[in-house]
Protein backbone atom coordinates (compact mmCIF):
# COMPACT_ATOMS: atom_id res chain seq x y z
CA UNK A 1 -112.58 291.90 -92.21
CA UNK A 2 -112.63 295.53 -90.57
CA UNK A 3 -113.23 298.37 -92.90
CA UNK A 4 -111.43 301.44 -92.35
CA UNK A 5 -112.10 304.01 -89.70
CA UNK A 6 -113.42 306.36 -91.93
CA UNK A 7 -116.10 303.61 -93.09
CA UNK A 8 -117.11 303.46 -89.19
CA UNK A 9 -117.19 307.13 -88.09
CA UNK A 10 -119.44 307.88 -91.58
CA UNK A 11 -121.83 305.36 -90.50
CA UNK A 12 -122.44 306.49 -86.79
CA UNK A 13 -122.43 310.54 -88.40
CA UNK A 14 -125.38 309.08 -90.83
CA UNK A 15 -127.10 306.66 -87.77
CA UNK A 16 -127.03 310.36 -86.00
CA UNK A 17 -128.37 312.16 -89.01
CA UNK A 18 -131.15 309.48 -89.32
CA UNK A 19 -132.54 309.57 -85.92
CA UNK A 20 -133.37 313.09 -86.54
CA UNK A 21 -134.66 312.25 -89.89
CA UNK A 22 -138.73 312.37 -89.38
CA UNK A 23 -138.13 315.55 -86.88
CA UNK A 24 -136.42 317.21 -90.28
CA UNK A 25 -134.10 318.44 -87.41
CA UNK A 26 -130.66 319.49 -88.59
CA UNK A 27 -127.45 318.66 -86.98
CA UNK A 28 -124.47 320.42 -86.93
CA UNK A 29 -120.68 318.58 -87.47
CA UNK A 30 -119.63 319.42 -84.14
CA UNK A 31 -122.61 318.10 -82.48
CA UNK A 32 -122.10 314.62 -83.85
CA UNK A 33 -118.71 314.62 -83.33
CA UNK A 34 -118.71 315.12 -79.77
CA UNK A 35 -121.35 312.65 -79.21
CA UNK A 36 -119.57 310.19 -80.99
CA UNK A 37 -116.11 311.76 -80.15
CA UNK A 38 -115.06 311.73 -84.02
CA UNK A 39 -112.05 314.29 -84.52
CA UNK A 40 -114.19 317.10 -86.12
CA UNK A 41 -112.12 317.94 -89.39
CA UNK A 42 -112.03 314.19 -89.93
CA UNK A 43 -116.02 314.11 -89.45
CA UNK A 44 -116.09 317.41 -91.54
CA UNK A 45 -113.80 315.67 -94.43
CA UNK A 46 -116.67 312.95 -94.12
CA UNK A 47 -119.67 314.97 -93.94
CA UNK A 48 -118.45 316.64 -97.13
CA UNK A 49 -118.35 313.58 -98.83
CA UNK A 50 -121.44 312.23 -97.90
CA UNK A 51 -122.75 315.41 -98.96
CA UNK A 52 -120.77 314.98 -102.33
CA UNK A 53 -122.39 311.70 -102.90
CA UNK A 54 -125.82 313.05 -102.34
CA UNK A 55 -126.68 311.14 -98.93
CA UNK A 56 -126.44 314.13 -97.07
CA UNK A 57 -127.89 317.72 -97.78
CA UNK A 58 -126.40 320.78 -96.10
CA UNK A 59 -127.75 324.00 -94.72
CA UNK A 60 -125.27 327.48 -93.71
CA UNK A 61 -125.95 329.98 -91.11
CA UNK A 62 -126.42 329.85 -87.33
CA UNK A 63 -128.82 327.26 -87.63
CA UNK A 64 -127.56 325.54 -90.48
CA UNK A 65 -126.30 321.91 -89.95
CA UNK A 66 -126.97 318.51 -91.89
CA UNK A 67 -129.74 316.03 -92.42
CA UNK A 68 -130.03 313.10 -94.45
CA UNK A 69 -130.65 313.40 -98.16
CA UNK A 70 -133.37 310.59 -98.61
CA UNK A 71 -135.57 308.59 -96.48
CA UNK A 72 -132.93 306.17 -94.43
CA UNK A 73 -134.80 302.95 -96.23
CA UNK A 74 -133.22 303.69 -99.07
CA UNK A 75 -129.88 304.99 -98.28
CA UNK A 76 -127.51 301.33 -98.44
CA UNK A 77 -124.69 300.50 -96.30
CA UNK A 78 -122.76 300.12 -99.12
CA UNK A 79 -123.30 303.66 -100.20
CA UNK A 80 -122.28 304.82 -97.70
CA UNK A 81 -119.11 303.26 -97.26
CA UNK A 82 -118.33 303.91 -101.13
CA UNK A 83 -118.78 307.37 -100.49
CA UNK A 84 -115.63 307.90 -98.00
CA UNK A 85 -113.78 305.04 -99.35
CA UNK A 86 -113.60 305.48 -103.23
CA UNK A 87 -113.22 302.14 -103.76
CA UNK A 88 -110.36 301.61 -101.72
CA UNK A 89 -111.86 299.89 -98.70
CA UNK A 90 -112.16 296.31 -100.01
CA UNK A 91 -108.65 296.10 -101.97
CA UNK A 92 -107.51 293.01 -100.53
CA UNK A 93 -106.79 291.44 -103.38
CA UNK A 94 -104.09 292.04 -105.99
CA UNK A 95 -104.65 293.33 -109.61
CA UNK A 96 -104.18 290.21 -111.39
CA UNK A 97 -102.59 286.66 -111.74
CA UNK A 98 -99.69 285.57 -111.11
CA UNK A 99 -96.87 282.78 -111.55
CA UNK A 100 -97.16 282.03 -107.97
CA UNK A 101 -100.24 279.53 -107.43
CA UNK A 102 -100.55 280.37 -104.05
CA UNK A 103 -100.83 283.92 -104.63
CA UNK A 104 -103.27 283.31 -106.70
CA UNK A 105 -105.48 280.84 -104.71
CA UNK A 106 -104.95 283.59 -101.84
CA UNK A 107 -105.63 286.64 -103.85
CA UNK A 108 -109.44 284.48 -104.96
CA UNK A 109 -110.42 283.95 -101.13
CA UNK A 110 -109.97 287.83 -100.81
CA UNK A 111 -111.74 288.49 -103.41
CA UNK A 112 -114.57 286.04 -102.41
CA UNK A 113 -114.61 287.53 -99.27
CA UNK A 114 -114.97 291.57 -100.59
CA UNK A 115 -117.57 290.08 -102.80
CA UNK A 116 -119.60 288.76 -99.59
CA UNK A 117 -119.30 291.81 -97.78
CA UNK A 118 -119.88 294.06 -100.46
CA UNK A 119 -123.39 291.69 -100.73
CA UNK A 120 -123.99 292.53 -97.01
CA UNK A 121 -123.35 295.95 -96.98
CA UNK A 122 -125.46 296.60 -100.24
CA UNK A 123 -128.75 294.56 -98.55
CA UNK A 124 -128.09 296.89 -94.93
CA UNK A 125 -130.06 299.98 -95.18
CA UNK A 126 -129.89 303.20 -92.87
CA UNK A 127 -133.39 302.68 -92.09
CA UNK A 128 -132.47 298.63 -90.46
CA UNK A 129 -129.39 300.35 -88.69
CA UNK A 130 -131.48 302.59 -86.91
CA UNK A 131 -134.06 299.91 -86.18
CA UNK A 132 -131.15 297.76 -84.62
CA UNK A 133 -129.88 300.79 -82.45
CA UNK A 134 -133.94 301.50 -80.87
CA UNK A 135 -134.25 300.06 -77.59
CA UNK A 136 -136.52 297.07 -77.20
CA UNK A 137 -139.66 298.35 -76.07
CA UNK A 138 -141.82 295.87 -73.74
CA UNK A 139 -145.25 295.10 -74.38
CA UNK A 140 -148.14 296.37 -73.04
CA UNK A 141 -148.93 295.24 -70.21
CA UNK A 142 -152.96 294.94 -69.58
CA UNK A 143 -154.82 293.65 -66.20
């Protein structure tokens, strides 16, 4: 299942954030979304509620931009997505039983299947993200 495009652009603007997390560099809105060409009031709708959810922290004036609010090991995947989502990414399945059996047998496997990926999401951290996205480094090489 595909979450929502908000899901996605919120997790590239916090993958950007936490590359320039040990630097304590800020970054400002407009320089994430061009580099991930993310319309910038939809990244600045985002950024506010990361910043809202206390993931991100925020900083005014000319060289005021955003960072992450934590160390990226402890920020989860799953916060991150229930931060721009509220709650409304994973509702595949319908509020309750029904008369219709199949309904019902289909309405568990989509459950099943947001409980799985809300599992996922909640064991990916920032921190593995941005481990993923370093390029492979060869070893040294000694004669």
């Amino acid at each position: 299942m595909q979450l929502p495009i908000k899901a996605h652009y919120a997790s590239l603007a916090m993958l950007a954030l936490a590359r320039q997390h040990q630097s304590g560099q800020l970054l400002t809105a407009r320089t994430i979304a061009q580099e991930h060409e993310i319309p910038i009031q939809f990244l600045g709708q985002i950024l506010q509620q990361l910043r809202t959810a206390g993931l991100i922290v925020s900083s005014r004036g000319s060289s005021g931009g955003f960072r992450l609010g934590r160390n990226p090991d402890s920020i989860t995947m799953a916060s991150v997505v229930e931060a721009v989502c509220s709650g409304s990414c994973n509702d595949y399945a319908s509020s309750g039983e029904t008369n219709d059996p199949d309904h019902n047998i289909v309405s568990d496997v989509w459950r099943e299947l947001s409980e799985l990926q809300s599992q996922f999401l909640e064991k990916l951290t920032l921190g593995e993200l941005l481990r993923r996205a370093m390029p492979v480094t060869s070893g040294m090489f000694y004669i």
